[in-house]
Structure formats: structure tokens, C-alpha cells
PDB file of N, CA and C in Angstrom:
ATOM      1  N   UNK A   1      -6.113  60.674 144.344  1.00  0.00           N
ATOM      2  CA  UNK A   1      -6.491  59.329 144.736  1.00  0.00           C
ATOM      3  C   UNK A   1      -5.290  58.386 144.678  1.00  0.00           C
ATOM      4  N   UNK A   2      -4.187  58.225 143.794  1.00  0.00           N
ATOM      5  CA  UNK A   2      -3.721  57.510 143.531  1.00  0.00           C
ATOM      6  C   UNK A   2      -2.352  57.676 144.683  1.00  0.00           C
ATOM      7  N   UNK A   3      -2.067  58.959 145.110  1.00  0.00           N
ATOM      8  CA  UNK A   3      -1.022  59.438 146.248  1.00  0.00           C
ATOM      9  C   UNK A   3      -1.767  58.710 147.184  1.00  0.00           C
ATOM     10  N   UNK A   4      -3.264  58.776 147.557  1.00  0.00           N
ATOM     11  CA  UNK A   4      -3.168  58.065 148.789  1.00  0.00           C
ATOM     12  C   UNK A   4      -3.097  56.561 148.835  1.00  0.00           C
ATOM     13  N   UNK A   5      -3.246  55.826 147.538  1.00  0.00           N
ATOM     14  CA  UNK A   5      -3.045  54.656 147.343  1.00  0.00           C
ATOM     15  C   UNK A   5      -1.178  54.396 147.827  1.00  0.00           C
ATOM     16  N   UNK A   6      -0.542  54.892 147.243  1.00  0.00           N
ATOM     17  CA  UNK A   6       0.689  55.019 147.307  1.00  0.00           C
ATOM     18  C   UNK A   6       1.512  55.224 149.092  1.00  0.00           C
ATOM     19  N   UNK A   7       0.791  56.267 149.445  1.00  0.00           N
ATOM     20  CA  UNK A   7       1.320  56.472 150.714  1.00  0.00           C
ATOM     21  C   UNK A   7       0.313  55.339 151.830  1.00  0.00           C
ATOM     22  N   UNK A   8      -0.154  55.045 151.171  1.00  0.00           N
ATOM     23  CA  UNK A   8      -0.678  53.436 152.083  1.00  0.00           C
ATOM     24  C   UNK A   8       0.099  52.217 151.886  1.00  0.00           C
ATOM     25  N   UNK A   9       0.939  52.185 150.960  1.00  0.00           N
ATOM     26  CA  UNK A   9       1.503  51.205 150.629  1.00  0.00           C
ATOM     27  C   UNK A   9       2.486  50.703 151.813  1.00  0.00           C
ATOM     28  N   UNK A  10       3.195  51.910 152.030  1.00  0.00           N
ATOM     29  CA  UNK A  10       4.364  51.555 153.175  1.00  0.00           C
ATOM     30  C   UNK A  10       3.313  50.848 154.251  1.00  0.00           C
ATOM     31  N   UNK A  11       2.667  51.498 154.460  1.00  0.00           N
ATOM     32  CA  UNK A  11       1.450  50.815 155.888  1.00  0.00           C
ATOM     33  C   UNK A  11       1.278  49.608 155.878  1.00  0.00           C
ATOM     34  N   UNK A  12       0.473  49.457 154.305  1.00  0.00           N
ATOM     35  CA  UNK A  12       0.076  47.955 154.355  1.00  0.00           C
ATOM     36  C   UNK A  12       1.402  46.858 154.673  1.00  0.00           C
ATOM     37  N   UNK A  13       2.354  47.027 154.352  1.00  0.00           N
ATOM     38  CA  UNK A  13       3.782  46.556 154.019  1.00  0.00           C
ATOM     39  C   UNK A  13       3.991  46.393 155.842  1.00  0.00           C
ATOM     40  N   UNK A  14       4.051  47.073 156.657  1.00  0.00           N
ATOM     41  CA  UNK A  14       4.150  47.120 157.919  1.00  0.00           C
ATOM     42  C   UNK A  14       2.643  46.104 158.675  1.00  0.00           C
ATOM     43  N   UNK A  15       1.511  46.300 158.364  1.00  0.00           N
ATOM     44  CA  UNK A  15       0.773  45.471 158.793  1.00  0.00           C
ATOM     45  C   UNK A  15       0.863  44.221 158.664  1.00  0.00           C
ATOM     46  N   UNK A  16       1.447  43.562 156.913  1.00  0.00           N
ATOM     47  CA  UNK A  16       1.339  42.280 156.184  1.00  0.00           C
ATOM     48  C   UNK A  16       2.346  41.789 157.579  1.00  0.00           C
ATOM     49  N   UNK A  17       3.442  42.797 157.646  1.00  0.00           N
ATOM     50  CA  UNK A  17       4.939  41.494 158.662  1.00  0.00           C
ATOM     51  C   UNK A  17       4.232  41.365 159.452  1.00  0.00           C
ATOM     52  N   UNK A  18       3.594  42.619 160.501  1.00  0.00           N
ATOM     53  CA  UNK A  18       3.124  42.367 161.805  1.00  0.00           C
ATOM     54  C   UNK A  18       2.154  41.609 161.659  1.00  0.00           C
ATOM     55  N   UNK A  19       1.714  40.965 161.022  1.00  0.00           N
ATOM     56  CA  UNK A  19       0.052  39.820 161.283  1.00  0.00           C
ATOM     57  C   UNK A  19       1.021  38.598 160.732  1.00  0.00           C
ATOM     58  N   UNK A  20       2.399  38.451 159.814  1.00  0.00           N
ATOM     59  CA  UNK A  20       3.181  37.500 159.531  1.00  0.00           C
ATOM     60  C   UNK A  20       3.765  36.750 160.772  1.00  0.00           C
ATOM     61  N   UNK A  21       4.307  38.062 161.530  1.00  0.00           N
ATOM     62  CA  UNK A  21       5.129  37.835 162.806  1.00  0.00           C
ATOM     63  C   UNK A  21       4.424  37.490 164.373  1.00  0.00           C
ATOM     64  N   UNK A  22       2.881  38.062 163.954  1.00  0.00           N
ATOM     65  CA  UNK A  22       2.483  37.694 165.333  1.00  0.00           C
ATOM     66  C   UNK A  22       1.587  36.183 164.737  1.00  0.00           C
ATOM     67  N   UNK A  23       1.240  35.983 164.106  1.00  0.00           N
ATOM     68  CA  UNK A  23       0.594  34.539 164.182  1.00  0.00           C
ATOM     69  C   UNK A  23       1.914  33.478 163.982  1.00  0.00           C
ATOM     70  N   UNK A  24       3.135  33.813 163.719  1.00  0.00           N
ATOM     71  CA  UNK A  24       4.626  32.814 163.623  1.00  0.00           C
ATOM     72  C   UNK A  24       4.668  32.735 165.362  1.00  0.00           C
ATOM     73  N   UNK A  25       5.059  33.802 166.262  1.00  0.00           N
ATOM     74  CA  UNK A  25       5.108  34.299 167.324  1.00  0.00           C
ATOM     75  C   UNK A  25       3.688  32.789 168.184  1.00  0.00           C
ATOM     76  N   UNK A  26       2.332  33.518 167.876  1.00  0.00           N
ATOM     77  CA  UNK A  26       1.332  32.994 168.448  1.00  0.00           C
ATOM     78  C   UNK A  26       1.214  31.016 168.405  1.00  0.00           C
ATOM     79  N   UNK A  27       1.799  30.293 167.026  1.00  0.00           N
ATOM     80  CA  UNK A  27       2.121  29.186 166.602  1.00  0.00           C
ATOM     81  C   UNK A  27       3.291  28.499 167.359  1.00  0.00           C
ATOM     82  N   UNK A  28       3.952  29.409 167.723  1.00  0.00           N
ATOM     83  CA  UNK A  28       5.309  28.489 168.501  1.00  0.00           C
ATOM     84  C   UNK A  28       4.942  28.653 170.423  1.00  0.00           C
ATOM     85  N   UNK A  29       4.263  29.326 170.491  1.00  0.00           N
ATOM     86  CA  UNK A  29       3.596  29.215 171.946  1.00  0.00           C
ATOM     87  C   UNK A  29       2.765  28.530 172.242  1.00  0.00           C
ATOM     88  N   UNK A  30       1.804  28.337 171.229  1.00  0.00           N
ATOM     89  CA  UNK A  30       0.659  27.310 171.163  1.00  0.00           C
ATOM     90  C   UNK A  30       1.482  25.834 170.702  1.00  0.00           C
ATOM     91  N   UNK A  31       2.544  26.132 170.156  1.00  0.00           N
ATOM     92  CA  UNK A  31       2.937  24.745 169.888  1.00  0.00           C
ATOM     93  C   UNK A  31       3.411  23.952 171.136  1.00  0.00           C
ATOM     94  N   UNK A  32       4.057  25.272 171.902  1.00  0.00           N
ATOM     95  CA  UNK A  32       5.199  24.975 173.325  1.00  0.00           C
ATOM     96  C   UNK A  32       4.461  24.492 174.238  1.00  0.00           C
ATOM     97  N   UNK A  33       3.348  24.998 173.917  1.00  0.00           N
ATOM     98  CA  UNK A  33       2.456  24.366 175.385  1.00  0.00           C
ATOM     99  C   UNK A  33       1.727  23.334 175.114  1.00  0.00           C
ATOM    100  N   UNK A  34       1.429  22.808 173.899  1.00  0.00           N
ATOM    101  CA  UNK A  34       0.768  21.790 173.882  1.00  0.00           C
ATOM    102  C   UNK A  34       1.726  20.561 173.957  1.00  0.00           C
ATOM    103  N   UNK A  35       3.172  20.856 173.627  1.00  0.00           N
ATOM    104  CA  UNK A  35       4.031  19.482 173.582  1.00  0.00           C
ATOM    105  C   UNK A  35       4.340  19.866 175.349  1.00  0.00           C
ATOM    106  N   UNK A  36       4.318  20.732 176.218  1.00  0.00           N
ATOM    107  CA  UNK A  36       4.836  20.672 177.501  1.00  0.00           C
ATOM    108  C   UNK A  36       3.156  19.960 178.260  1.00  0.00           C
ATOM    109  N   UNK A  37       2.003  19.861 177.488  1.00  0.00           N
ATOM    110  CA  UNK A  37       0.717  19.434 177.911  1.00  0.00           C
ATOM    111  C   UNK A  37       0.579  17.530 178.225  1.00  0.00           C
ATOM    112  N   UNK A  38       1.122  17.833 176.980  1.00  0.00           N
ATOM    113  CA  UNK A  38       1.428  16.168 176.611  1.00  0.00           C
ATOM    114  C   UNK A  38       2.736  15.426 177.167  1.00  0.00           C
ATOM    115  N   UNK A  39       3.493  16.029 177.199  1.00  0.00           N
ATOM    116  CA  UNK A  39       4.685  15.671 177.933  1.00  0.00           C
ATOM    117  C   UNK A  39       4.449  15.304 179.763  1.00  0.00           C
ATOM    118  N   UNK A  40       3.550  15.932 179.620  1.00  0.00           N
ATOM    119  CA  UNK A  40       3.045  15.836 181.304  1.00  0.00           C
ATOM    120  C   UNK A  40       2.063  14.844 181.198  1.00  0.00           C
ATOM    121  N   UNK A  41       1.378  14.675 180.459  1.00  0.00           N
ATOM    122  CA  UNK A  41       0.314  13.605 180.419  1.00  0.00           C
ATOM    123  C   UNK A  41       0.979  12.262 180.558  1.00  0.00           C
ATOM    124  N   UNK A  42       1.886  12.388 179.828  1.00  0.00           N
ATOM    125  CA  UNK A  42       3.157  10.575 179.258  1.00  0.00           C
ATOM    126  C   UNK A  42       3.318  10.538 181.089  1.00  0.00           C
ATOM    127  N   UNK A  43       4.188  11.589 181.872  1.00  0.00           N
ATOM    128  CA  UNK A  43       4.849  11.495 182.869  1.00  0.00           C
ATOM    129  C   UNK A  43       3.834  11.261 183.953  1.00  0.00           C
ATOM    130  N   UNK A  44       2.505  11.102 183.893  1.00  0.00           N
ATOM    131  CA  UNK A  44       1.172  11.302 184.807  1.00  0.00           C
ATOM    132  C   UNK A  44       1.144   9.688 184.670  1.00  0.00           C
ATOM    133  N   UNK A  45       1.241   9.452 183.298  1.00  0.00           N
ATOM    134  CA  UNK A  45       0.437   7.691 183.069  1.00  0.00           C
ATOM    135  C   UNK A  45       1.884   7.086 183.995  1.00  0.00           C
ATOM    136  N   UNK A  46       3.146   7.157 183.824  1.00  0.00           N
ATOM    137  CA  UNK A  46       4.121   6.276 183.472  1.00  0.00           C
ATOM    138  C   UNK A  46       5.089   7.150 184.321  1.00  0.00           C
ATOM    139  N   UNK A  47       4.951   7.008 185.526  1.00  0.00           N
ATOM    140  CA  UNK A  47       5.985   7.993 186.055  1.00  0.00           C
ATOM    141  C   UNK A  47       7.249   7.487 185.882  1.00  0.00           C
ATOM    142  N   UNK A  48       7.731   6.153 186.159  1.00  0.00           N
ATOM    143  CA  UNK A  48       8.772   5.441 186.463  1.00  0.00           C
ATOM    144  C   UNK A  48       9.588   5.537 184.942  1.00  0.00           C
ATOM    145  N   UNK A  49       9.448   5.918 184.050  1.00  0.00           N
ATOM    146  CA  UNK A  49       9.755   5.713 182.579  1.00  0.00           C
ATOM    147  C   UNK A  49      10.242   7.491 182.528  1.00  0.00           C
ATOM    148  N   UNK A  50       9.630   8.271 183.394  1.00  0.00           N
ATOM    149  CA  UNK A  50      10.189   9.893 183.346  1.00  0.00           C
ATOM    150  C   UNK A  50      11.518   9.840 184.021  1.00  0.00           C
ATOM    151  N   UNK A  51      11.589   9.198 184.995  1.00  0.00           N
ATOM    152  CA  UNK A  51      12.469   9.699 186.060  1.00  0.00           C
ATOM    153  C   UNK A  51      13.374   8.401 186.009  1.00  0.00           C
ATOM    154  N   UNK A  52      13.114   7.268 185.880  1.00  0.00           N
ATOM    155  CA  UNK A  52      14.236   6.171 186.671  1.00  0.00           C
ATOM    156  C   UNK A  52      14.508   5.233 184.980  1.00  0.00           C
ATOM    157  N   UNK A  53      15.970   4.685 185.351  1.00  0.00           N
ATOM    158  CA  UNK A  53      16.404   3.557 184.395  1.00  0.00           C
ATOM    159  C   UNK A  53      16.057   2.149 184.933  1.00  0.00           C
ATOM    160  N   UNK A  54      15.751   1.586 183.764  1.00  0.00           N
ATOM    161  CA  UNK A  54      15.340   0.698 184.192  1.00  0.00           C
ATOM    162  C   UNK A  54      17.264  -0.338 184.259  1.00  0.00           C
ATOM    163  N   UNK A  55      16.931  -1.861 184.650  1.00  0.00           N
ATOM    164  CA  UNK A  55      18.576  -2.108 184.994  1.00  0.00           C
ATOM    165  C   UNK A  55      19.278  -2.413 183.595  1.00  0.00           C
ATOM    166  N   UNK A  56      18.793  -2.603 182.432  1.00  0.00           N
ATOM    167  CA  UNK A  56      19.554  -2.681 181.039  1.00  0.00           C
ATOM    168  C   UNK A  56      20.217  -1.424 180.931  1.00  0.00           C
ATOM    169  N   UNK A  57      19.068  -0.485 180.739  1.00  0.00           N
ATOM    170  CA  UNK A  57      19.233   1.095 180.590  1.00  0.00           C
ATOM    171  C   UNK A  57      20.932   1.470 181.800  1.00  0.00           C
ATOM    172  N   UNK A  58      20.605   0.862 182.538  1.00  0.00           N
ATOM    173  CA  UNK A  58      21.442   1.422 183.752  1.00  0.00           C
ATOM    174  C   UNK A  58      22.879   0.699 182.946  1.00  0.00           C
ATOM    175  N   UNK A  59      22.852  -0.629 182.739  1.00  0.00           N
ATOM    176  CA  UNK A  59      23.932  -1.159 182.588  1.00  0.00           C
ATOM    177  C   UNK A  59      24.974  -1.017 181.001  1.00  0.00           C
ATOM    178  N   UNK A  60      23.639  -0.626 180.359  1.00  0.00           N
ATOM    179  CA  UNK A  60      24.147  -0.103 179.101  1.00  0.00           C
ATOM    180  C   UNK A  60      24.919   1.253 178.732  1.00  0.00           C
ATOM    181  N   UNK A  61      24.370   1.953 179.801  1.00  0.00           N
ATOM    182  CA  UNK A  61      24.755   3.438 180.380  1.00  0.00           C
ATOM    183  C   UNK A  61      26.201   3.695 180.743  1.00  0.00           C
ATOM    184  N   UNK A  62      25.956   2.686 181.807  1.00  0.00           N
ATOM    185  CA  UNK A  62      27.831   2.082 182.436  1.00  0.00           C
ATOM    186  C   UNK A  62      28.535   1.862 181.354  1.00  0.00           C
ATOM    187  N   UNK A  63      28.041   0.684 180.198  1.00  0.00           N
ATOM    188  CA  UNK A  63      29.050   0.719 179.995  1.00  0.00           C
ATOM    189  C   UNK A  63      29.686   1.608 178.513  1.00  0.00           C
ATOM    190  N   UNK A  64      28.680   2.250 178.435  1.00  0.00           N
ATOM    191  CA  UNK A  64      29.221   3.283 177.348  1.00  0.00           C
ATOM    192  C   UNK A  64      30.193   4.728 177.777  1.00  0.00           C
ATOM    193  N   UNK A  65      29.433   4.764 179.068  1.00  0.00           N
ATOM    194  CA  UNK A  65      30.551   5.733 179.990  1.00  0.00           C
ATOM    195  C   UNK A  65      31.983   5.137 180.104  1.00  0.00           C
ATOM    196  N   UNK A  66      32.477   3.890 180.067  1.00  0.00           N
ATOM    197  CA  UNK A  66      33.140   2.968 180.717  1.00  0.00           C
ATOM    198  C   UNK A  66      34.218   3.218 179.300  1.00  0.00           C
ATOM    199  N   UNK A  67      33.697   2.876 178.151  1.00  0.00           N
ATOM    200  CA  UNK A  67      34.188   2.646 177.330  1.00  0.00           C
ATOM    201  C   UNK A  67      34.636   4.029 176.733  1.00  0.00           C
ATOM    202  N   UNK A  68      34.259   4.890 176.346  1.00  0.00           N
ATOM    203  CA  UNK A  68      34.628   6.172 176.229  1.00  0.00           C
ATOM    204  C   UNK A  68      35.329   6.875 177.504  1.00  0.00           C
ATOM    205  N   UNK A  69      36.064   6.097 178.267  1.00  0.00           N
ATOM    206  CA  UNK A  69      36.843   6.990 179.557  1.00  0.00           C
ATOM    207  C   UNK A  69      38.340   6.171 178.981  1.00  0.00           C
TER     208      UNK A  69
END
């Protein structure tokens, strides 16, 4: 009884990572898609705030490029 306790051990040891590694694995996909979910939602309400500067943004832009050349 106690050999087969023993020679299960390595097993269990291999199952514990693989259920460690696939719910770490399953958490960063579920994470990826819910911030790429929401990220699309912001860009749905507020398109102009995804894509364009507004003219401060623009001019502040200039001149930090400006100044670091």
C-alpha cells in the first residue's frame, strides 16, 4: 500500500503544476480579452480621444519634440 502511495507521488506533483499552469495560462487570456473588451468600448463612446490630438496635445507634442532635437 504504501509503494503505491509513493509512486503516486511523482503524479500528483505533475498534476498540482499542470492545474497551477493552466488556470495562470487561462487568467491572463481572460484577463487579455477583457481589457481588449473594454478598450473597445472607451474607443466606441469617444472615438476622437482614440485616434486624434486634440490642439494643446498637438502643440505640447511639438514642442517637446522641438526641444529634445
Amino acid at each position: 500500500m504504501s509503494i503505491l502511495i509513493v509512486s503516486l507521488v511523482p503524479i500528483l506533483y505533475v498534476l498540482a503544476i499542470a492545474a497551477v499552469a493552466y488556470a495562470v495560462i487561462r487568467f491572463a487570456i481572460v484577463h487579455a480579452l477583457r481589457q481588449a473588451r473594454n478598450e473597445e468600448r472607451i474607443e466606441r463612446r469617444v472615438p476622437k480621444a482614440a485616434t486624434w490630438l486634440d490642439a494643446d496635445e498637438r502643440r505640447l507634442l511639438t514642442l517637446s519634440n522641438t526641444s529634445r532635437d
